[in-house]
N, C-alpha and C. Protein backbone atom coordinates (compact mmCIF):
# COMPACT_ATOMS: atom_id res chain seq x y z
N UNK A 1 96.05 -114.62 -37.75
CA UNK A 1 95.83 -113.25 -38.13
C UNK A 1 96.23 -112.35 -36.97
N UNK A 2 96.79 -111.39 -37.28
CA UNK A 2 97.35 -110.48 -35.87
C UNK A 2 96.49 -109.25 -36.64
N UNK A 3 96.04 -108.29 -35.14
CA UNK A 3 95.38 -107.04 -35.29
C UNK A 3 96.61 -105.88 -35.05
N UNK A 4 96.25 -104.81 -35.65
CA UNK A 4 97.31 -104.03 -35.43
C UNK A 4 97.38 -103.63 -33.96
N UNK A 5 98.29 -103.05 -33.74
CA UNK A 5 98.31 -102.26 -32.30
C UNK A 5 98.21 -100.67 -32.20
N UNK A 6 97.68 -99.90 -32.04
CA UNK A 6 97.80 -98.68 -31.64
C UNK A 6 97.94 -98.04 -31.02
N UNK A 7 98.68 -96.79 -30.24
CA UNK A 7 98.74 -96.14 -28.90
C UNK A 7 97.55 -94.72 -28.80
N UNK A 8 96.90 -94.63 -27.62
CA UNK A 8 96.40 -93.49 -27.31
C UNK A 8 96.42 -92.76 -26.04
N UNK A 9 96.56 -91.87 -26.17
CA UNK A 9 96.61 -91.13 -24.30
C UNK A 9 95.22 -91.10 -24.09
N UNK A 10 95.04 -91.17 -22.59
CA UNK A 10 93.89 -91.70 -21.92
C UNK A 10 93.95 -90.95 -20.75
N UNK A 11 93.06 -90.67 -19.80
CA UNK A 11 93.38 -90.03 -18.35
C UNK A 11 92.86 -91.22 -17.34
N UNK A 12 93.26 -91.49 -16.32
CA UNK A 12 93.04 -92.39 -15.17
C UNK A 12 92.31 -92.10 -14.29
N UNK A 13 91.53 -92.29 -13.48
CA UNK A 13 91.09 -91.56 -12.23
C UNK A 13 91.22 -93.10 -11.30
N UNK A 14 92.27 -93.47 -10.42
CA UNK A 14 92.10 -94.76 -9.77
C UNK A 14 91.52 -94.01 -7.85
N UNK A 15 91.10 -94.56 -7.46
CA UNK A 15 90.23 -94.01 -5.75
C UNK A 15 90.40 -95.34 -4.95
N UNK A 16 90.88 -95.28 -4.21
CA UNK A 16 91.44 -95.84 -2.98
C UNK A 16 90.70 -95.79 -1.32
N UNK A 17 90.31 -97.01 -0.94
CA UNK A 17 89.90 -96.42 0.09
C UNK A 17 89.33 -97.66 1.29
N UNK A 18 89.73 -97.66 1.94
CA UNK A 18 89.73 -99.17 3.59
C UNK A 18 88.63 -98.94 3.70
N UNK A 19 87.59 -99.97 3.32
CA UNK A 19 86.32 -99.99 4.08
C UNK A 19 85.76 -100.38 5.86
N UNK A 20 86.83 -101.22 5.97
CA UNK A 20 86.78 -101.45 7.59
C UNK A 20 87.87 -101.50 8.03
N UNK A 21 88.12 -100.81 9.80
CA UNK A 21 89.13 -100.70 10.17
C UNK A 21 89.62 -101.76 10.58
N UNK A 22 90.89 -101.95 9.96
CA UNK A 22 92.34 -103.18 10.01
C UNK A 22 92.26 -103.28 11.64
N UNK A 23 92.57 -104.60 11.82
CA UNK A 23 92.70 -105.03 12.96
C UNK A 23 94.20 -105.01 13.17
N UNK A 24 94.51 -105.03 14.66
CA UNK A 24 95.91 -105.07 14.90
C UNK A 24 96.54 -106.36 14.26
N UNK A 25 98.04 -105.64 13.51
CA UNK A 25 98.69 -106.74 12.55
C UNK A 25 98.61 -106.83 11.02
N UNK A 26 97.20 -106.41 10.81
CA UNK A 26 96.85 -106.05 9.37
C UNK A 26 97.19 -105.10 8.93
N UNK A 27 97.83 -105.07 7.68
CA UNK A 27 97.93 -103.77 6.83
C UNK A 27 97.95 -104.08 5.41
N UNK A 28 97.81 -103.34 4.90
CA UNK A 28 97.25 -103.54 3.01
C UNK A 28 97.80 -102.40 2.53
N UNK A 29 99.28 -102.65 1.70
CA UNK A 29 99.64 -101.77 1.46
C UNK A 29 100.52 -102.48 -0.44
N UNK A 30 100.25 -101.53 -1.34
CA UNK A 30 100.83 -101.85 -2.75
C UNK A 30 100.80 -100.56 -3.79
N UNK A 31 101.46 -101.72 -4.74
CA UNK A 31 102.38 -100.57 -5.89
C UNK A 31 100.94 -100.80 -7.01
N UNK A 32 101.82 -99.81 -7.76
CA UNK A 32 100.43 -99.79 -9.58
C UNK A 32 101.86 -100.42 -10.37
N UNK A 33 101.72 -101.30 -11.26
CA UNK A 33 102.54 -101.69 -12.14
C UNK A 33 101.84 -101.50 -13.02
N UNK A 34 102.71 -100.88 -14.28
CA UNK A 34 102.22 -100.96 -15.79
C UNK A 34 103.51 -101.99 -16.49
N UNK A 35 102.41 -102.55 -17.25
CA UNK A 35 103.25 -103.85 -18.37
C UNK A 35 104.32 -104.07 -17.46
N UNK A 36 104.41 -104.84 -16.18
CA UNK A 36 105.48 -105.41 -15.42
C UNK A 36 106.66 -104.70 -15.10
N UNK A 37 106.16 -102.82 -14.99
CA UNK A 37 107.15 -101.99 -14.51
C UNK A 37 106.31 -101.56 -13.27
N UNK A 38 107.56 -101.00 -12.18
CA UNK A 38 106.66 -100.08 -11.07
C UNK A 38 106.35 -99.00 -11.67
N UNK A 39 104.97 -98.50 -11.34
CA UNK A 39 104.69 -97.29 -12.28
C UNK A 39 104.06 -96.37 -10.91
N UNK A 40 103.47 -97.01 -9.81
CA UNK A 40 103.08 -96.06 -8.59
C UNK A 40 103.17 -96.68 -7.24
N UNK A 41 103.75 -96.01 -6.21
CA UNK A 41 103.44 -96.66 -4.91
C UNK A 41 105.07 -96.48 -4.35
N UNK A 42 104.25 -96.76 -2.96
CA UNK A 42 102.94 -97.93 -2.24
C UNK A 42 102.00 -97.10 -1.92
N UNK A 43 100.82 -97.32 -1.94
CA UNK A 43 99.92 -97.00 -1.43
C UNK A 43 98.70 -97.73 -0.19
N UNK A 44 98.59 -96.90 0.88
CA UNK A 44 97.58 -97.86 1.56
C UNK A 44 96.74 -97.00 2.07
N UNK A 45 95.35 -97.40 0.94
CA UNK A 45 94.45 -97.20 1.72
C UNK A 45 94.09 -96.62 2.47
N UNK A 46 93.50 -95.02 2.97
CA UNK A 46 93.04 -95.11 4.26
C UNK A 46 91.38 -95.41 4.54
N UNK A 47 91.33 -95.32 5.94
CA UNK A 47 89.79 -96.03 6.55
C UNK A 47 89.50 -94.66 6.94
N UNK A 48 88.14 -94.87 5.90
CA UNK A 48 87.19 -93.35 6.43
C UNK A 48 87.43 -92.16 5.58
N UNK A 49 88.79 -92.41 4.50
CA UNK A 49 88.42 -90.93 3.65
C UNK A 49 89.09 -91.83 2.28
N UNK A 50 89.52 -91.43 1.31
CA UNK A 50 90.27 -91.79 0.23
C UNK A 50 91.13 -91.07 -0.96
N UNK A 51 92.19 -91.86 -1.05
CA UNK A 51 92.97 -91.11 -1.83
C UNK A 51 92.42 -91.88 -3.44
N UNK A 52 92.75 -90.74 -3.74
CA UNK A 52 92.59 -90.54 -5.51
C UNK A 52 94.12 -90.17 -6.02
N UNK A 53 94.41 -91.32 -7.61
CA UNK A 53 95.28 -91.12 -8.32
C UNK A 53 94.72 -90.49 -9.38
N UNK A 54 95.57 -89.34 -10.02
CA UNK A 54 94.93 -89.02 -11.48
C UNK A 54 96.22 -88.86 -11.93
N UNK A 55 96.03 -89.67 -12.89
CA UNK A 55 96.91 -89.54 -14.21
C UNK A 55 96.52 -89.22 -15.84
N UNK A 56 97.26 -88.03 -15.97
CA UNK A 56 96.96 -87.83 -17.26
C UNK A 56 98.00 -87.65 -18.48
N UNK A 57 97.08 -88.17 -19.59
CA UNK A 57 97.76 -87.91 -20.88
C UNK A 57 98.75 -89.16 -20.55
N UNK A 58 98.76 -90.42 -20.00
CA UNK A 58 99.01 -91.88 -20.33
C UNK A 58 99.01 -92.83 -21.33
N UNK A 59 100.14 -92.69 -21.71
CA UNK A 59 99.49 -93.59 -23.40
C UNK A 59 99.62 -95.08 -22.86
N UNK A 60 98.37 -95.84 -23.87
CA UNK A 60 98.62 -96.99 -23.39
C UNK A 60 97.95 -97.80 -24.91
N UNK A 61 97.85 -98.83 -24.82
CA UNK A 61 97.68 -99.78 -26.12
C UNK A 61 96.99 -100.43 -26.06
N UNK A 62 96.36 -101.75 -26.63
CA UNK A 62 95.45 -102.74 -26.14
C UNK A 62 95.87 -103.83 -25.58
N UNK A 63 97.61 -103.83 -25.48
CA UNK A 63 98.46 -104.83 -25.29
C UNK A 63 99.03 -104.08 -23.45
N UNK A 64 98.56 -103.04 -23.05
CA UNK A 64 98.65 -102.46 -22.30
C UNK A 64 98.04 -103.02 -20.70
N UNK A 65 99.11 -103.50 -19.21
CA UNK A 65 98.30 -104.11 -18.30
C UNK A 65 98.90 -102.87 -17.01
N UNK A 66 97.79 -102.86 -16.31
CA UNK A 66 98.36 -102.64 -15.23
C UNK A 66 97.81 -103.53 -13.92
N UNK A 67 98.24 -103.58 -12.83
CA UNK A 67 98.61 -104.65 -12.17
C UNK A 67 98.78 -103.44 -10.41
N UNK A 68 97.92 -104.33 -9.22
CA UNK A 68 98.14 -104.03 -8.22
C UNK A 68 99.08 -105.06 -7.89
N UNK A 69 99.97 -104.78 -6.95
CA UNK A 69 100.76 -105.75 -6.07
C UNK A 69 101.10 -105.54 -5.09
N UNK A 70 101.15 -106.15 -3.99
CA UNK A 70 101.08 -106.51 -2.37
C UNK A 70 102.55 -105.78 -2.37
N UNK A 71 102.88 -105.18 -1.55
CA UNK A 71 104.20 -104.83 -0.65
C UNK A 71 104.91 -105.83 -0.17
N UNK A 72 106.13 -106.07 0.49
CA UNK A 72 106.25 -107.53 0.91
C UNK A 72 105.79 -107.36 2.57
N UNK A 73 105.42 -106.18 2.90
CA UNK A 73 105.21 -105.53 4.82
C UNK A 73 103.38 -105.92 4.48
N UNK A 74 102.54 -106.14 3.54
CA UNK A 74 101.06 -106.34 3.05
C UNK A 74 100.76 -107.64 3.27
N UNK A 75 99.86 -107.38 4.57
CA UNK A 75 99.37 -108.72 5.15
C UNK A 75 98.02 -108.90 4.19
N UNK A 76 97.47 -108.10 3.78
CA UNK A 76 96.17 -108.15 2.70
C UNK A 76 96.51 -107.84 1.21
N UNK A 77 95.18 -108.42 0.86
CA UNK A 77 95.51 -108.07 -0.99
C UNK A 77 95.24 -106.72 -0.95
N UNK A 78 96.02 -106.60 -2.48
CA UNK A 78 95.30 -104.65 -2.51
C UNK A 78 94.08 -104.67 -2.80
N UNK A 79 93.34 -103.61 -3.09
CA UNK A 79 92.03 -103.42 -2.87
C UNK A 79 91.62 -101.94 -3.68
N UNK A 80 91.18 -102.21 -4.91
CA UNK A 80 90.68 -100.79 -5.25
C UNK A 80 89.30 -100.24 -5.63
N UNK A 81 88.43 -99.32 -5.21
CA UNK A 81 87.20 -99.19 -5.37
C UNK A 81 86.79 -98.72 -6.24
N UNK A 82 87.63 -97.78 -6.92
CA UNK A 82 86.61 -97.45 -8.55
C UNK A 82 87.79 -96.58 -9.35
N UNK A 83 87.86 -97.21 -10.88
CA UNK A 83 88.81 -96.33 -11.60
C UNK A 83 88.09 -96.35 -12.80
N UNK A 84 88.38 -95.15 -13.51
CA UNK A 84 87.82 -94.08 -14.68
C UNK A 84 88.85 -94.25 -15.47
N UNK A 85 88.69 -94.35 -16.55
CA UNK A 85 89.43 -94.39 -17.87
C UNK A 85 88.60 -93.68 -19.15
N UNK A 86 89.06 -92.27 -19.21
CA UNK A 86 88.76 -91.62 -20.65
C UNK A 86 89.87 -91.42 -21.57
N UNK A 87 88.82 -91.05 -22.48
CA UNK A 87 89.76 -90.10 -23.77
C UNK A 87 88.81 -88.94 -24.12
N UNK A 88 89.72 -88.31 -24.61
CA UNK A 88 89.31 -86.80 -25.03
C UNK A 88 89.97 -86.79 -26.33
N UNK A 89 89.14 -87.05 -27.42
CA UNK A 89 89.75 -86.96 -28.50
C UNK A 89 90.29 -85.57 -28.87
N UNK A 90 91.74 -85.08 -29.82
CA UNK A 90 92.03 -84.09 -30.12
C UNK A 90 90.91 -82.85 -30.08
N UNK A 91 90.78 -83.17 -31.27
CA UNK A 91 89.58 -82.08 -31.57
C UNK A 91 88.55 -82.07 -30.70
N UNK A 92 88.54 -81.68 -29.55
CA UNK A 92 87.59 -81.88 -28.54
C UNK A 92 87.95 -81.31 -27.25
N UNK A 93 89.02 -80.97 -27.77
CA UNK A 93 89.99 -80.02 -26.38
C UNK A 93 89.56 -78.51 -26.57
N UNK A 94 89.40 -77.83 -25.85
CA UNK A 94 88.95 -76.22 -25.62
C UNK A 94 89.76 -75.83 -24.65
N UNK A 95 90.17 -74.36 -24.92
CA UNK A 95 90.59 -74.05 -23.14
C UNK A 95 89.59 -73.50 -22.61
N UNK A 96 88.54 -73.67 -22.54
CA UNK A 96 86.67 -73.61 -21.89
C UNK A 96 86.02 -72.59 -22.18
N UNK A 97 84.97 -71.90 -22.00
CA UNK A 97 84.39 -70.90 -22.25
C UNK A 97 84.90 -69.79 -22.53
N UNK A 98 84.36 -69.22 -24.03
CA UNK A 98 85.03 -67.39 -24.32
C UNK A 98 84.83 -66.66 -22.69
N UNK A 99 86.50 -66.12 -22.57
CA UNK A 99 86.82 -65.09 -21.54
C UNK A 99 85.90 -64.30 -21.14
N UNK A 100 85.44 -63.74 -22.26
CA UNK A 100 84.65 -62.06 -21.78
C UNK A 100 83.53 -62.89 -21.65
N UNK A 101 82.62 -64.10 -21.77
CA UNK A 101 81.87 -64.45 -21.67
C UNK A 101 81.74 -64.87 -19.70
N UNK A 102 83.15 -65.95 -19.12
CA UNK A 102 83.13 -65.77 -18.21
C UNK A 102 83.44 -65.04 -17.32
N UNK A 103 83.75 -63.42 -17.42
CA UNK A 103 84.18 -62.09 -17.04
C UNK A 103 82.77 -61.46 -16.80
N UNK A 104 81.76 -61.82 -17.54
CA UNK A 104 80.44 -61.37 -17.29
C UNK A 104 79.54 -61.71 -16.67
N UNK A 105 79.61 -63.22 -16.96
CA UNK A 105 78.81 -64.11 -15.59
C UNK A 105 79.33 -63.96 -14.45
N UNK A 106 80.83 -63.83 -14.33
CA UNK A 106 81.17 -63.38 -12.69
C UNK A 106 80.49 -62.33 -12.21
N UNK A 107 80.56 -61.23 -12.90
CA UNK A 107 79.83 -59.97 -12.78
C UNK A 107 78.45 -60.20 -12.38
N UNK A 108 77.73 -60.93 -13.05
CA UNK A 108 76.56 -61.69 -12.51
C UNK A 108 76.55 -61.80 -11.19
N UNK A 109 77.69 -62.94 -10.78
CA UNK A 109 77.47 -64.05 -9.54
C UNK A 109 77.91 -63.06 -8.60
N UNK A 110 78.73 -61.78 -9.06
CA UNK A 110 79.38 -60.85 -8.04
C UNK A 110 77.92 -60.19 -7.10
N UNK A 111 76.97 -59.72 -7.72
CA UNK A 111 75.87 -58.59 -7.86
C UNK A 111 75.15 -59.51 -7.44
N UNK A 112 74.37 -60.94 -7.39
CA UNK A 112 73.63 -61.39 -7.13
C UNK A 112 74.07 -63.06 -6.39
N UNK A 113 73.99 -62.94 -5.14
CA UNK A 113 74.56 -63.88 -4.57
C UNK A 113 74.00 -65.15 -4.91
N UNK A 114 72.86 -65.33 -5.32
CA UNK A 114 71.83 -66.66 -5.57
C UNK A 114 72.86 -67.57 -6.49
N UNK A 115 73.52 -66.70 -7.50
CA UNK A 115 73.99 -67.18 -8.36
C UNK A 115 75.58 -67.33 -8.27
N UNK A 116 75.97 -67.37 -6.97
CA UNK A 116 77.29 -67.61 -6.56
C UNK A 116 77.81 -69.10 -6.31
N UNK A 117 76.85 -70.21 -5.99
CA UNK A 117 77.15 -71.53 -6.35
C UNK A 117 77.34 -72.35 -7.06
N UNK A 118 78.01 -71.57 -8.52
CA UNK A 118 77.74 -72.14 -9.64
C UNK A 118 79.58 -71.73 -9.63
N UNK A 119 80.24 -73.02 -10.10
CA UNK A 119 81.46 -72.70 -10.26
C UNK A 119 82.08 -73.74 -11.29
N UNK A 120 83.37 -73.81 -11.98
CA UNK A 120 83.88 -74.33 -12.82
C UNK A 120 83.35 -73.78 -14.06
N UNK A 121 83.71 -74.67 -15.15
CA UNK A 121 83.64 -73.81 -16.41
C UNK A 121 81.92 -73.76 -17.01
N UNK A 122 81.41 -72.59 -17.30
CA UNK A 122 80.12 -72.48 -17.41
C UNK A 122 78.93 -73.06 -18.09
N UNK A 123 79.92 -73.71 -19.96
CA UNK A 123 79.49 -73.87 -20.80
C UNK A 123 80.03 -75.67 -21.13
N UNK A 124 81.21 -76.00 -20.21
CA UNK A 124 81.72 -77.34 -20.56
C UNK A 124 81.60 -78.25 -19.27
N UNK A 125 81.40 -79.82 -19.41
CA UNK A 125 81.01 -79.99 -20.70
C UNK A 125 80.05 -79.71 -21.21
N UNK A 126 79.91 -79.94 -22.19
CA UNK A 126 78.40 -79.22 -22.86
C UNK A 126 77.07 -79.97 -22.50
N UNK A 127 77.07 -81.20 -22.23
CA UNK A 127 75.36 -81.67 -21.96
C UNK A 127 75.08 -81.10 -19.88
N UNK A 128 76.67 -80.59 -19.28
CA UNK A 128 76.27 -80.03 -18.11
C UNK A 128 76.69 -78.66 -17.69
N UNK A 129 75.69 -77.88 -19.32
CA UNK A 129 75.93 -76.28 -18.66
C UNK A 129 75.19 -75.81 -17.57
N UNK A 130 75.89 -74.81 -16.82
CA UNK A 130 74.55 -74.23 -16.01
C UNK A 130 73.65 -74.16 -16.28
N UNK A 131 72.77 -74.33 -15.15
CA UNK A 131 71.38 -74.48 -15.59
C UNK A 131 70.92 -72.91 -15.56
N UNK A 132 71.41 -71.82 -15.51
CA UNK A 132 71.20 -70.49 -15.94
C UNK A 132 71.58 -69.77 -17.29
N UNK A 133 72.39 -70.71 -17.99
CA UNK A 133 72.96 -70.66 -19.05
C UNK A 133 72.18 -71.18 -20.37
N UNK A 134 72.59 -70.76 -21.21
CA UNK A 134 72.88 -71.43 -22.71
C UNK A 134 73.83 -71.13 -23.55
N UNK A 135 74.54 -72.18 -24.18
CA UNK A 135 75.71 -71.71 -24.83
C UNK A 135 75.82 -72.71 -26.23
N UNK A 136 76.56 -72.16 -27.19
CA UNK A 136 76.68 -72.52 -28.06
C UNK A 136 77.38 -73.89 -28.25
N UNK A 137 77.71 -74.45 -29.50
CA UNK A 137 78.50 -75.62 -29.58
C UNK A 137 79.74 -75.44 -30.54
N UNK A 138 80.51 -74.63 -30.44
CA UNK A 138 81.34 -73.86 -31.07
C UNK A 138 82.72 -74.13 -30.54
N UNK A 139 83.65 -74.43 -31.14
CA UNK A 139 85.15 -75.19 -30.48
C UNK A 139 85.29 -73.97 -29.02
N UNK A 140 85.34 -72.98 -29.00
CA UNK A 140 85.15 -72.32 -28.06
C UNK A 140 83.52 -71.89 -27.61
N UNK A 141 82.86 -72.46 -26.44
CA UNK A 141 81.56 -71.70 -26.27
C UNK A 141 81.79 -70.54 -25.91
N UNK A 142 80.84 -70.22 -26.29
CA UNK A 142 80.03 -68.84 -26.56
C UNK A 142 78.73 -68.95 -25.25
N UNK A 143 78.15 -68.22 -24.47
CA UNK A 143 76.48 -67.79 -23.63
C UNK A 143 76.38 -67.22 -24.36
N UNK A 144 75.11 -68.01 -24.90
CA UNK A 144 73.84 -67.22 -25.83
C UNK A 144 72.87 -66.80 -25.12
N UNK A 145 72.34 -67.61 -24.00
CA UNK A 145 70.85 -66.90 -23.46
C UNK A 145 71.18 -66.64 -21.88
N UNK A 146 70.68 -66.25 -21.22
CA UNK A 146 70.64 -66.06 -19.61
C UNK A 146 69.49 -66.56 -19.27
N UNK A 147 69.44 -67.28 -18.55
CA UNK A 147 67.79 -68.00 -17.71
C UNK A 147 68.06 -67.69 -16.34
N UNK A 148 67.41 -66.46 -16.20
CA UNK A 148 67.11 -65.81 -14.58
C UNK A 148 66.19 -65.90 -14.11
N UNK A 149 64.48 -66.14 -15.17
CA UNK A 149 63.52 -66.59 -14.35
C UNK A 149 64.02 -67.62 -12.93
N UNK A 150 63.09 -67.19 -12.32
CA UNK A 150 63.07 -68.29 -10.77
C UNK A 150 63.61 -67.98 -9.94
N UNK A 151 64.83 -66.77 -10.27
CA UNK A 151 65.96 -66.17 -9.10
C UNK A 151 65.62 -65.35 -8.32
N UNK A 152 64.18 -65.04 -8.21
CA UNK A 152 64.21 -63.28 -7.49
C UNK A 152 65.04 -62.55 -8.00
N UNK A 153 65.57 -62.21 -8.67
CA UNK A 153 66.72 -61.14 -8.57
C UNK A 153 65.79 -59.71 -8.93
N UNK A 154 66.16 -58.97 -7.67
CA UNK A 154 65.88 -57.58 -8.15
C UNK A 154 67.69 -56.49 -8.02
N UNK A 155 67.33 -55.64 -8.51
CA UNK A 155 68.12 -54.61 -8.55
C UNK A 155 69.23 -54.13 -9.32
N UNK A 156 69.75 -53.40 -9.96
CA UNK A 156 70.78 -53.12 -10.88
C UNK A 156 71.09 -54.20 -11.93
N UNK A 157 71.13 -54.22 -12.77
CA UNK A 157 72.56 -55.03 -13.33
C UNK A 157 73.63 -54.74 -13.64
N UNK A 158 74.62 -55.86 -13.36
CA UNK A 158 75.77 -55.09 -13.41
C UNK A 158 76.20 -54.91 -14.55
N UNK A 159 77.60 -53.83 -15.31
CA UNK A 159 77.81 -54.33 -16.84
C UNK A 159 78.50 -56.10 -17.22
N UNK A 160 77.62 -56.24 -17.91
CA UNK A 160 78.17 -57.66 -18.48
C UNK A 160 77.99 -57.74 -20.11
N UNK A 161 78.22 -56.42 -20.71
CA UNK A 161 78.34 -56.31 -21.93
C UNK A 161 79.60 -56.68 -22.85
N UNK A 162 80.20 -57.40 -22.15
CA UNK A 162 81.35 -57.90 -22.96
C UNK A 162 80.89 -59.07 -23.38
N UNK A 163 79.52 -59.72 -22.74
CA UNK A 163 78.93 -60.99 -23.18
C UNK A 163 77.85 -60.47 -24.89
N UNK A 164 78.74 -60.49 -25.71
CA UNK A 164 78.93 -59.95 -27.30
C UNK A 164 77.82 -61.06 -28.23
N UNK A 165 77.86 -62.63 -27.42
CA UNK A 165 77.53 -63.43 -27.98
C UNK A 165 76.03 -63.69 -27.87
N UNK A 166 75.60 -63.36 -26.61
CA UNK A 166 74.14 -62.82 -25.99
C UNK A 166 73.06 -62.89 -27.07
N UNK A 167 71.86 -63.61 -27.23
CA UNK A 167 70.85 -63.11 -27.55
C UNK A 167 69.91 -62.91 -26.90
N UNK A 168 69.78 -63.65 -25.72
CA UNK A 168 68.43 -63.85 -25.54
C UNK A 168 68.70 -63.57 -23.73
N UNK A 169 67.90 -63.25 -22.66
CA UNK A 169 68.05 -62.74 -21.35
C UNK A 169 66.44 -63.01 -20.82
């Protein structure tokens, strides 16, 4: 019985990184092969910080390999410390939070510095919105509530009335 095969794009996150420093003579250095092509490299390792590959929108199959391999100058095997493999199904793509929604929270973070460590998209993904936030579940979010208890904040607010979607403050 044979199963079918199917292709899907996937994103990579591969992280790289020498846990102890190479002694004189040693070096650990290699390629990424996919299905028995060169697909990345060489790469080696460094000691004390690490490089990260990201690749996205990779289609690959279940018949799909990839493969470290030694350099022929690679006195060590390769060595990799942690790689991520998602999907993001179609319908599941946003280009992130309604505009005027994040045009208003800046306005926020502008006027009240407490709330200036809060960065990237406000409402995605959705189980890690700000924790000052609430937002809808709507192919585009929407901020529905503001949670400012706890901030001190005194003084003015600024306009953030383009936040249309607002109920609750």
């Amino acid at each position: 019985m044979e199963f079918p095969s199917y292709e899907i794009k996937v994103y990579i996150n591969w992280y790289f990184s020498e846990l102890t420093q190479l002694g004189a003579g040693q070096n650990r250095s290699f390629s990424i092969f996919k299905d028995n092509k060169s697909y990345y490299g060489p790469i080696s390792p460094p000691y004390g910080d690490c490089v990260e590959l990201v690749v996205r929108d990779i289609v690959v199959s279940s018949n799909t390999t990839f493969s470290l391999v030694p350099t022929n100058v690679s006195t060590l095997p390769p060595l990799i410390n942690a790689m991520e493999i998602f999907r993001i199904a179609d319908d599941m793509l946003t280009n992130g939070t309604n505009k005027k929604d994040v045009e208003g929270l800046a306005s926020l973070q502008e006027r009240f510095s407490v709330l200036q460590s809060w960065s990237g998209d406000p409402c995605l993904p959705a189980p890690y919105t700000w924790d000052w936030i609430k937002c809808n579940l709507e192919p585009i979010p929407r901020v529905t509530s503001l949670l400012l208890n706890g901030y001190n904040l005194s003084g003015l607010l600024p306009d953030f009335s383009s936040m249309d979607a607002l109920q609750t403050m």
